[in-house]
N, C-alpha and C. Protein backbone atom coordinates (compact mmCIF):
# COMPACT_ATOMS: atom_id res chain seq x y z
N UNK A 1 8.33 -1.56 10.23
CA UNK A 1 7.50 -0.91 9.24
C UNK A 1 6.10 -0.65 9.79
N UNK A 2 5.68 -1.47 10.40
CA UNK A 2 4.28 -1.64 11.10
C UNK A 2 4.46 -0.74 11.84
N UNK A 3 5.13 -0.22 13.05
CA UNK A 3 5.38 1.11 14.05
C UNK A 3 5.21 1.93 13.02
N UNK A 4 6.02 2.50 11.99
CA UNK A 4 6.17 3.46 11.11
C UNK A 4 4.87 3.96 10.90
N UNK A 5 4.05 2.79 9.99
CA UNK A 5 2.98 3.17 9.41
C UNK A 5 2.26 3.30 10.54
N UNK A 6 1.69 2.70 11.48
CA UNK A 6 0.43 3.12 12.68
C UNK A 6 1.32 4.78 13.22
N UNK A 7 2.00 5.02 13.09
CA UNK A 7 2.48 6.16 13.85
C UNK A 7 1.82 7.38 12.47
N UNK A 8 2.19 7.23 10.87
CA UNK A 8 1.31 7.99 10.19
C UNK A 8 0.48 8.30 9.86
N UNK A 9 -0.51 6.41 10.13
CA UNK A 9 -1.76 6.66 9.88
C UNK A 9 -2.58 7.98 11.43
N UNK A 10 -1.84 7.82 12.58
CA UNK A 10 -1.73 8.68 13.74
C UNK A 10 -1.99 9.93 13.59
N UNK A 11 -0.93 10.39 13.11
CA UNK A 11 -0.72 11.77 12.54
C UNK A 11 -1.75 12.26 11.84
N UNK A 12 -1.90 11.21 10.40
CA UNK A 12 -2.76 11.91 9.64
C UNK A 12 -4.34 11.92 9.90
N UNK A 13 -4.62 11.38 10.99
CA UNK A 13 -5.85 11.02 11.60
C UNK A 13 -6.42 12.27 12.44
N UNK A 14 -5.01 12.73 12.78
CA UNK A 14 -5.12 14.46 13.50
C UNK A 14 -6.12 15.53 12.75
N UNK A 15 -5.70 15.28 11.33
CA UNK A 15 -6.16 16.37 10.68
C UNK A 15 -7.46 16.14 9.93
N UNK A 16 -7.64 15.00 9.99
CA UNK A 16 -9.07 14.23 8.69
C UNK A 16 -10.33 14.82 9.51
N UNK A 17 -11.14 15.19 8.31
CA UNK A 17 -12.54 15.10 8.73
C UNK A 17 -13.28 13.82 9.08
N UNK A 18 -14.39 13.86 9.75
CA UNK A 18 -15.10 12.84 10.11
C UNK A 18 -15.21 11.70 8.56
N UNK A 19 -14.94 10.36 9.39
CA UNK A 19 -14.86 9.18 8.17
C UNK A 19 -16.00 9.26 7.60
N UNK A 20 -16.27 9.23 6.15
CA UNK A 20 -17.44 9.44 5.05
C UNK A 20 -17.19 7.94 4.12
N UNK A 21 -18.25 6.93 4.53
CA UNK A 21 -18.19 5.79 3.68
C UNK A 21 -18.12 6.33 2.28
N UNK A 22 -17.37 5.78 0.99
CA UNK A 22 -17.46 5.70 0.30
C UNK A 22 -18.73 5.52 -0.49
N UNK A 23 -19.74 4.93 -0.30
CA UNK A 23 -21.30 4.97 -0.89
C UNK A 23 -21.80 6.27 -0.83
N UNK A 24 -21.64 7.43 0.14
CA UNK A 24 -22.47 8.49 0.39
C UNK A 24 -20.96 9.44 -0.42
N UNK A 25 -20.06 9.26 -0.93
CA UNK A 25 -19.35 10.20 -1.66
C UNK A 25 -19.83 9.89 -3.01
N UNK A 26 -19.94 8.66 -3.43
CA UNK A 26 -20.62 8.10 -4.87
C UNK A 26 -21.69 8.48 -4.82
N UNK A 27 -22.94 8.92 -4.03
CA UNK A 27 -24.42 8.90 -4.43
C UNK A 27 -24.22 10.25 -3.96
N UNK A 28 -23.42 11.24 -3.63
CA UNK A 28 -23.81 12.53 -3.54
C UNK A 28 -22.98 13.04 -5.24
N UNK A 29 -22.32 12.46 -5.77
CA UNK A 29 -21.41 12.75 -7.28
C UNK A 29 -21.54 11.77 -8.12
N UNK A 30 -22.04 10.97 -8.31
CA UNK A 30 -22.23 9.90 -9.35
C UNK A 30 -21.20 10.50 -10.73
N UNK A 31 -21.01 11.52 -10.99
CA UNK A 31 -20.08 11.34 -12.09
C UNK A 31 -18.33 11.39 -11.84
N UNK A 32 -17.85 11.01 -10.82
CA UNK A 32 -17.09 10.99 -10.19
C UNK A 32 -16.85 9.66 -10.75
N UNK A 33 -16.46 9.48 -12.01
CA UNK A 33 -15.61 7.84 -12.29
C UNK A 33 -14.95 8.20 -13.08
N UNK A 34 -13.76 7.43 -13.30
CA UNK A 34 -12.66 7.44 -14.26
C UNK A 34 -13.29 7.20 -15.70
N UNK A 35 -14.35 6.44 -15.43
CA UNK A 35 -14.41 6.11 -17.08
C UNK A 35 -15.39 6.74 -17.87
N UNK A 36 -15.85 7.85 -16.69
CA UNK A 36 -16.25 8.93 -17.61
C UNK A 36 -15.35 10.42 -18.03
N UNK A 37 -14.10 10.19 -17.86
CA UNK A 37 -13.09 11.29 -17.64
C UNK A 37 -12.19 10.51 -19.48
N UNK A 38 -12.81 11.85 -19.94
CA UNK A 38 -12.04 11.70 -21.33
C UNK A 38 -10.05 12.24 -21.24
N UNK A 39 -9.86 12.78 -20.46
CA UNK A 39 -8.44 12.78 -19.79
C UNK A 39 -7.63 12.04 -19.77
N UNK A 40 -6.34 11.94 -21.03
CA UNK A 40 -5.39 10.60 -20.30
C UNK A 40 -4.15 10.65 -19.01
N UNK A 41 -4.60 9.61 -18.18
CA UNK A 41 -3.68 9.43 -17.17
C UNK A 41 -2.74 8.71 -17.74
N UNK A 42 -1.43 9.03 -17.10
CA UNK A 42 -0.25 8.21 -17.10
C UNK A 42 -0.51 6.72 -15.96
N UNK A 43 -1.24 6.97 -15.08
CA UNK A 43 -1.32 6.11 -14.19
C UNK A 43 -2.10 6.38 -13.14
N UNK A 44 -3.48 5.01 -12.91
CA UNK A 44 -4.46 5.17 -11.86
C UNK A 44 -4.40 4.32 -11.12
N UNK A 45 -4.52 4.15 -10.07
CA UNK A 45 -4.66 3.57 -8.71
C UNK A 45 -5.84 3.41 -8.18
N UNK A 46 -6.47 2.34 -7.87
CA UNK A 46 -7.97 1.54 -7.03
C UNK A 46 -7.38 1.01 -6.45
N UNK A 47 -8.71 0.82 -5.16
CA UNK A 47 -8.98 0.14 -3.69
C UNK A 47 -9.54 -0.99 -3.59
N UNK A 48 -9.72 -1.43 -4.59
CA UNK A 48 -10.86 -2.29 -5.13
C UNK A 48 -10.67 -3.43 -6.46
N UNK A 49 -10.65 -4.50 -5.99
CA UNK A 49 -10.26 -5.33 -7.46
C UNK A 49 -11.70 -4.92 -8.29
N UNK A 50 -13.08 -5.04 -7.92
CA UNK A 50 -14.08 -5.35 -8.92
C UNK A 50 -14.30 -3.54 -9.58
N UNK A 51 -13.22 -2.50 -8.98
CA UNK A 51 -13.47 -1.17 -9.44
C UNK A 51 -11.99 -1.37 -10.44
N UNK A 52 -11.13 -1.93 -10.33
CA UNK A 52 -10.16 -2.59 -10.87
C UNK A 52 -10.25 -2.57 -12.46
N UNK A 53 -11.15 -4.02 -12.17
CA UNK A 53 -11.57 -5.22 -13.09
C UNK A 53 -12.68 -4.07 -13.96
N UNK A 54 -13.42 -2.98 -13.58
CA UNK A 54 -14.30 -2.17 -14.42
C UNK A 54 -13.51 -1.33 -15.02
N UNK A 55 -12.85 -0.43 -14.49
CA UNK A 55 -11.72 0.41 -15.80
C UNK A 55 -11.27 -0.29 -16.63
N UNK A 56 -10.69 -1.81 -16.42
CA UNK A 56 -9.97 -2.18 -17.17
C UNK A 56 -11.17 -2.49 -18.72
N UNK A 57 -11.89 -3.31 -18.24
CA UNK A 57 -13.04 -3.38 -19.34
C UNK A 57 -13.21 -2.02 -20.06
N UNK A 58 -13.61 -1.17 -19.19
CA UNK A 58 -13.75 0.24 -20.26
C UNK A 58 -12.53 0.69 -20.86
N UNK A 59 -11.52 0.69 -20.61
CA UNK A 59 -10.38 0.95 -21.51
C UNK A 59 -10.04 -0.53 -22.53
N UNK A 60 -10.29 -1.26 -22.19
CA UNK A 60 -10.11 -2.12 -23.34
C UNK A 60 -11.45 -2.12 -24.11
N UNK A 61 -12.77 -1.26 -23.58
CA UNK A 61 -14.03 -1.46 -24.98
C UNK A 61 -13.47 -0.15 -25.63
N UNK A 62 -13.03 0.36 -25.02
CA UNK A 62 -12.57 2.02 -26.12
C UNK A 62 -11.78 1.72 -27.34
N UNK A 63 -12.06 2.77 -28.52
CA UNK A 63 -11.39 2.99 -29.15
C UNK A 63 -9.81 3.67 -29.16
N UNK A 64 -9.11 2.77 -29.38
CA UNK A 64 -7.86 3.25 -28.99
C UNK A 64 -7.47 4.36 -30.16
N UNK A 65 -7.23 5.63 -29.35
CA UNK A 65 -6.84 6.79 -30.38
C UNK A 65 -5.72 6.83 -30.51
N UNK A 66 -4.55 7.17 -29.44
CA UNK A 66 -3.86 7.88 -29.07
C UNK A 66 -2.22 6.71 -29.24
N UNK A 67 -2.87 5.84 -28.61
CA UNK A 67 -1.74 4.47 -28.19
C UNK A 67 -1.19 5.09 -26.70
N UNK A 68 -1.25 5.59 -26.43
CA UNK A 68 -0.44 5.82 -25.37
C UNK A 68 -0.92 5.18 -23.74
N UNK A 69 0.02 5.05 -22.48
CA UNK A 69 -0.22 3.28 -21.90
C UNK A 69 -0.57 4.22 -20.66
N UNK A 70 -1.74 3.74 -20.49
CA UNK A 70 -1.97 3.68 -18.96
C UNK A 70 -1.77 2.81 -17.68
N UNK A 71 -0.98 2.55 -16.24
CA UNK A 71 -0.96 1.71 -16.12
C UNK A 71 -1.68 2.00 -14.99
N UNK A 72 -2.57 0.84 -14.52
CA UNK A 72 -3.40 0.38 -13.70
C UNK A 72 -2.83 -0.02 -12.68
N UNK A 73 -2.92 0.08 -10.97
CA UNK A 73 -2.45 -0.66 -9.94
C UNK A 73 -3.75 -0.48 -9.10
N UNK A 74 -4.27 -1.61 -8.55
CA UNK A 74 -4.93 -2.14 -7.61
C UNK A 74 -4.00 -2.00 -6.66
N UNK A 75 -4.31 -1.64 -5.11
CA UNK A 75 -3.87 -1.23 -3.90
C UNK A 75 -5.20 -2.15 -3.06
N UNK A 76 -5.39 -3.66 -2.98
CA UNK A 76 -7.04 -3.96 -2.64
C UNK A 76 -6.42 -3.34 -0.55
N UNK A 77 -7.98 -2.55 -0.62
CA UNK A 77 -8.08 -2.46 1.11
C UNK A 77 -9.48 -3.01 1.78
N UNK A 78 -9.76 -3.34 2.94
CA UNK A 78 -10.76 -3.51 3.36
C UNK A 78 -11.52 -2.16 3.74
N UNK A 79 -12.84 -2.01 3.58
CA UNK A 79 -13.45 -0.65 4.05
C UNK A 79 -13.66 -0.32 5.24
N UNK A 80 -12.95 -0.06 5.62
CA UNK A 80 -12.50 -0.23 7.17
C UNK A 80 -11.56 1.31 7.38
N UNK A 81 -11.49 2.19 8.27
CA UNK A 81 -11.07 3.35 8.64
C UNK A 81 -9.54 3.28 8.52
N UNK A 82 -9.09 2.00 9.15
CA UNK A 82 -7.51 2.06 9.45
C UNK A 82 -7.03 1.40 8.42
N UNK A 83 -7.69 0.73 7.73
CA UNK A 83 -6.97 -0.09 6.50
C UNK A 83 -7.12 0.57 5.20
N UNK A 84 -8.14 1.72 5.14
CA UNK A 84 -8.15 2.87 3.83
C UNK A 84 -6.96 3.83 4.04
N UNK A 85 -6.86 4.12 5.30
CA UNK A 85 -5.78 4.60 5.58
C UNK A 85 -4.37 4.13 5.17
N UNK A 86 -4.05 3.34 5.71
CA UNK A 86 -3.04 2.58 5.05
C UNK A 86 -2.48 2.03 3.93
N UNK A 87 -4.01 1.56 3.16
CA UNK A 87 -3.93 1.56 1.66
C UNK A 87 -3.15 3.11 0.86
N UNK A 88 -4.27 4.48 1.58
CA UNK A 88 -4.25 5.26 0.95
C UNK A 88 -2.59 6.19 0.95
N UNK A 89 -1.94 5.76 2.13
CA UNK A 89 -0.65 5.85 2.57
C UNK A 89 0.89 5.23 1.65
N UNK A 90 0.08 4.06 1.41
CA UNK A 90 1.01 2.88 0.31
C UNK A 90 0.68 3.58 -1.02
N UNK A 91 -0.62 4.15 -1.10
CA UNK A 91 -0.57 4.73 -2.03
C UNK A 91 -0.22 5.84 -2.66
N UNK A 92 0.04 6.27 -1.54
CA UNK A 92 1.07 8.10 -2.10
C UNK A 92 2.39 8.06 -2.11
N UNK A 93 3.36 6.67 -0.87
CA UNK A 93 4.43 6.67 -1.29
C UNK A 93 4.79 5.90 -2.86
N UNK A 94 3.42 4.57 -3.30
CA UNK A 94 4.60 4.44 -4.82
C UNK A 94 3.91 5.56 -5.81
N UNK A 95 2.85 6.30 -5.37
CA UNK A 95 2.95 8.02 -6.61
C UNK A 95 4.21 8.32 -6.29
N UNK A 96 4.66 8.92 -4.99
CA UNK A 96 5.97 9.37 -4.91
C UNK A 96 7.54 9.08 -5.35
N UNK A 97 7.30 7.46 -5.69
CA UNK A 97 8.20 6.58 -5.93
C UNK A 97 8.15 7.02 -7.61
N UNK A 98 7.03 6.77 -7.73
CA UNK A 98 6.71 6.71 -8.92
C UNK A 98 7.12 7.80 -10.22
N UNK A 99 6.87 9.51 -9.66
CA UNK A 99 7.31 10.68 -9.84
C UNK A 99 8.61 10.71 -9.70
N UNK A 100 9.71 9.91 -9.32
CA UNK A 100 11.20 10.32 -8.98
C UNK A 100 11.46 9.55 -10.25
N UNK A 101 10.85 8.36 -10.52
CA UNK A 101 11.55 7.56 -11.22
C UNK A 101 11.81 8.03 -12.63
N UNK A 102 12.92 7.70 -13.15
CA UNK A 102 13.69 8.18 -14.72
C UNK A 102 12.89 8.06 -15.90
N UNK A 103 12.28 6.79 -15.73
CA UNK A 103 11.30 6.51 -16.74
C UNK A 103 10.45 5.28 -16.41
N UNK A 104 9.35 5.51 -16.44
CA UNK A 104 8.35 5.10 -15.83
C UNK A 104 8.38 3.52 -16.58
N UNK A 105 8.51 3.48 -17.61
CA UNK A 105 7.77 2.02 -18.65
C UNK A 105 8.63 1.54 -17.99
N UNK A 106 10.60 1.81 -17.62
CA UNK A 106 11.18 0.74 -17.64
C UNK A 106 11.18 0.90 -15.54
N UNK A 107 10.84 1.51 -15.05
CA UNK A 107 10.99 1.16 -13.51
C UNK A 107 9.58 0.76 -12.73
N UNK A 108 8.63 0.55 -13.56
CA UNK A 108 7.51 0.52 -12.54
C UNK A 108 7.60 -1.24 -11.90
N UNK A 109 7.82 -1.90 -12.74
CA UNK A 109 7.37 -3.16 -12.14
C UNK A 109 8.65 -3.47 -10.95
N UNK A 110 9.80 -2.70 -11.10
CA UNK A 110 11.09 -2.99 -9.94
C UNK A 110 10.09 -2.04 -8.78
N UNK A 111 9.54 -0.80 -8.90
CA UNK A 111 9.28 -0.05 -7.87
C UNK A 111 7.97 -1.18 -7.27
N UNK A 112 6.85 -1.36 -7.83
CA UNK A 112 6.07 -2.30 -7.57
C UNK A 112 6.76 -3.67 -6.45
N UNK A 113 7.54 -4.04 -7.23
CA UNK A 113 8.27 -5.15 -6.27
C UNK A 113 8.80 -4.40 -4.95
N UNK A 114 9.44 -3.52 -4.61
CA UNK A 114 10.01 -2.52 -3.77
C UNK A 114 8.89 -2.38 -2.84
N UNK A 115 7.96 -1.44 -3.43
CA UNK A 115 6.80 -1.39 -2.50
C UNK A 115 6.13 -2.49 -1.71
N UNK A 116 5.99 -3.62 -2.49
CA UNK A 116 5.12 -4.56 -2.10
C UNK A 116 6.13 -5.51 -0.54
N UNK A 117 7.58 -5.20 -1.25
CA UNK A 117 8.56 -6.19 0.15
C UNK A 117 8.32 -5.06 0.96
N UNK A 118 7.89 -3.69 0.95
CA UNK A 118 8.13 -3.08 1.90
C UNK A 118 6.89 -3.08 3.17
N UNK A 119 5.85 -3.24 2.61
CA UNK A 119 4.37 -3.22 2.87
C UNK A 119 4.17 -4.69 3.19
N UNK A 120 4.46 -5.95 2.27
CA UNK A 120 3.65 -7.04 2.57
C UNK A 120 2.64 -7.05 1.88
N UNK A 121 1.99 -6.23 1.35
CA UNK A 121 1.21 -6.33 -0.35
C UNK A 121 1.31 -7.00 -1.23
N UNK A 122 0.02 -7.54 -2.12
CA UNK A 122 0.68 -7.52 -3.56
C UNK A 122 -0.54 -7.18 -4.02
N UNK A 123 -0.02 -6.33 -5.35
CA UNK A 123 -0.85 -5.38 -6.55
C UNK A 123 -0.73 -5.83 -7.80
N UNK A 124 -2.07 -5.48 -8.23
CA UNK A 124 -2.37 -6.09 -9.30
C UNK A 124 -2.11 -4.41 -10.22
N UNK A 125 -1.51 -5.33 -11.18
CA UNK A 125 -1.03 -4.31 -12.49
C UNK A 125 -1.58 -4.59 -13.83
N UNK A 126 -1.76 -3.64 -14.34
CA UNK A 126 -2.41 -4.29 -15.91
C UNK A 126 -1.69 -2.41 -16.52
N UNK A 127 -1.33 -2.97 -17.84
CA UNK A 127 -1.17 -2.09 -18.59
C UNK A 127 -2.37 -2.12 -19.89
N UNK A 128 -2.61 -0.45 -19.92
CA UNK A 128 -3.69 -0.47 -21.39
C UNK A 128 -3.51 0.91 -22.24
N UNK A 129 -4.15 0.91 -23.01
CA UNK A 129 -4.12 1.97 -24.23
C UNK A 129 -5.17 3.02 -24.38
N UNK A 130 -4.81 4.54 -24.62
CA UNK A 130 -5.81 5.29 -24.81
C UNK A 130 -6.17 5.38 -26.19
């Protein structure tokens, strides 16, 4: 699995623009956060437990309108070139996983398990309400 992935992160390294820390993408867009996006997702994904741990607070201070479930997965990476990479890699195959599946409420936590033996991960999940 380890060959696999260093061989994509490879590839996709071909085509990327020069690495842009994350601080200078936030202070050139500051409104660039989820929890200012009145939009409901079916499902968001962070790099970050303490960016994590902040959606989750703002969706649980909201007024719940709608009921309908968002689910949360933490992917934690170090900020580091090859390990955003990799995060961000784990993170398009369980979207991908994720999009095939029949129905989401009842397969996410089997795909979750799937991903995580496949990677050596583990993700933090929280389900919440719009």
């Amino acid at each position: 699995m380890y060959t696999t992935l260093t061989r994509k992160v490879k590839n996709a390294r071909a085509g990327m623009e020069p690495y842009t820390p994350w601080e200078e993408i936030r202070e050139s867009n500051p409104t660039q956060k989820i929890q200012d996006c009145k939009y409901p997702f079916d499902v968001n994904s962070t790099c970050e437990e303490s960016i994590f741990n902040r959606i989750v607070e703002d969706l649980c201070a909201r007024e719940q309108e709608t009921c309908q479930t968002v689910h949360l997965i933490n992917v934690d990476t170090d900020d580091t070139l090859e390990d955003t990479t990799l995060g961000a890699l784990i993170i398009c195959e369980l979207c991908q996983r994720l999009q095939h599946a029949d129905d989401l409420e009842d397969h996410l936590a089997q795909l979750l398990l799937a991903v995580e033996g496949k990677t050596g991960r583990s993700f933090l999940h929280m389900v919440c309400f719009y």
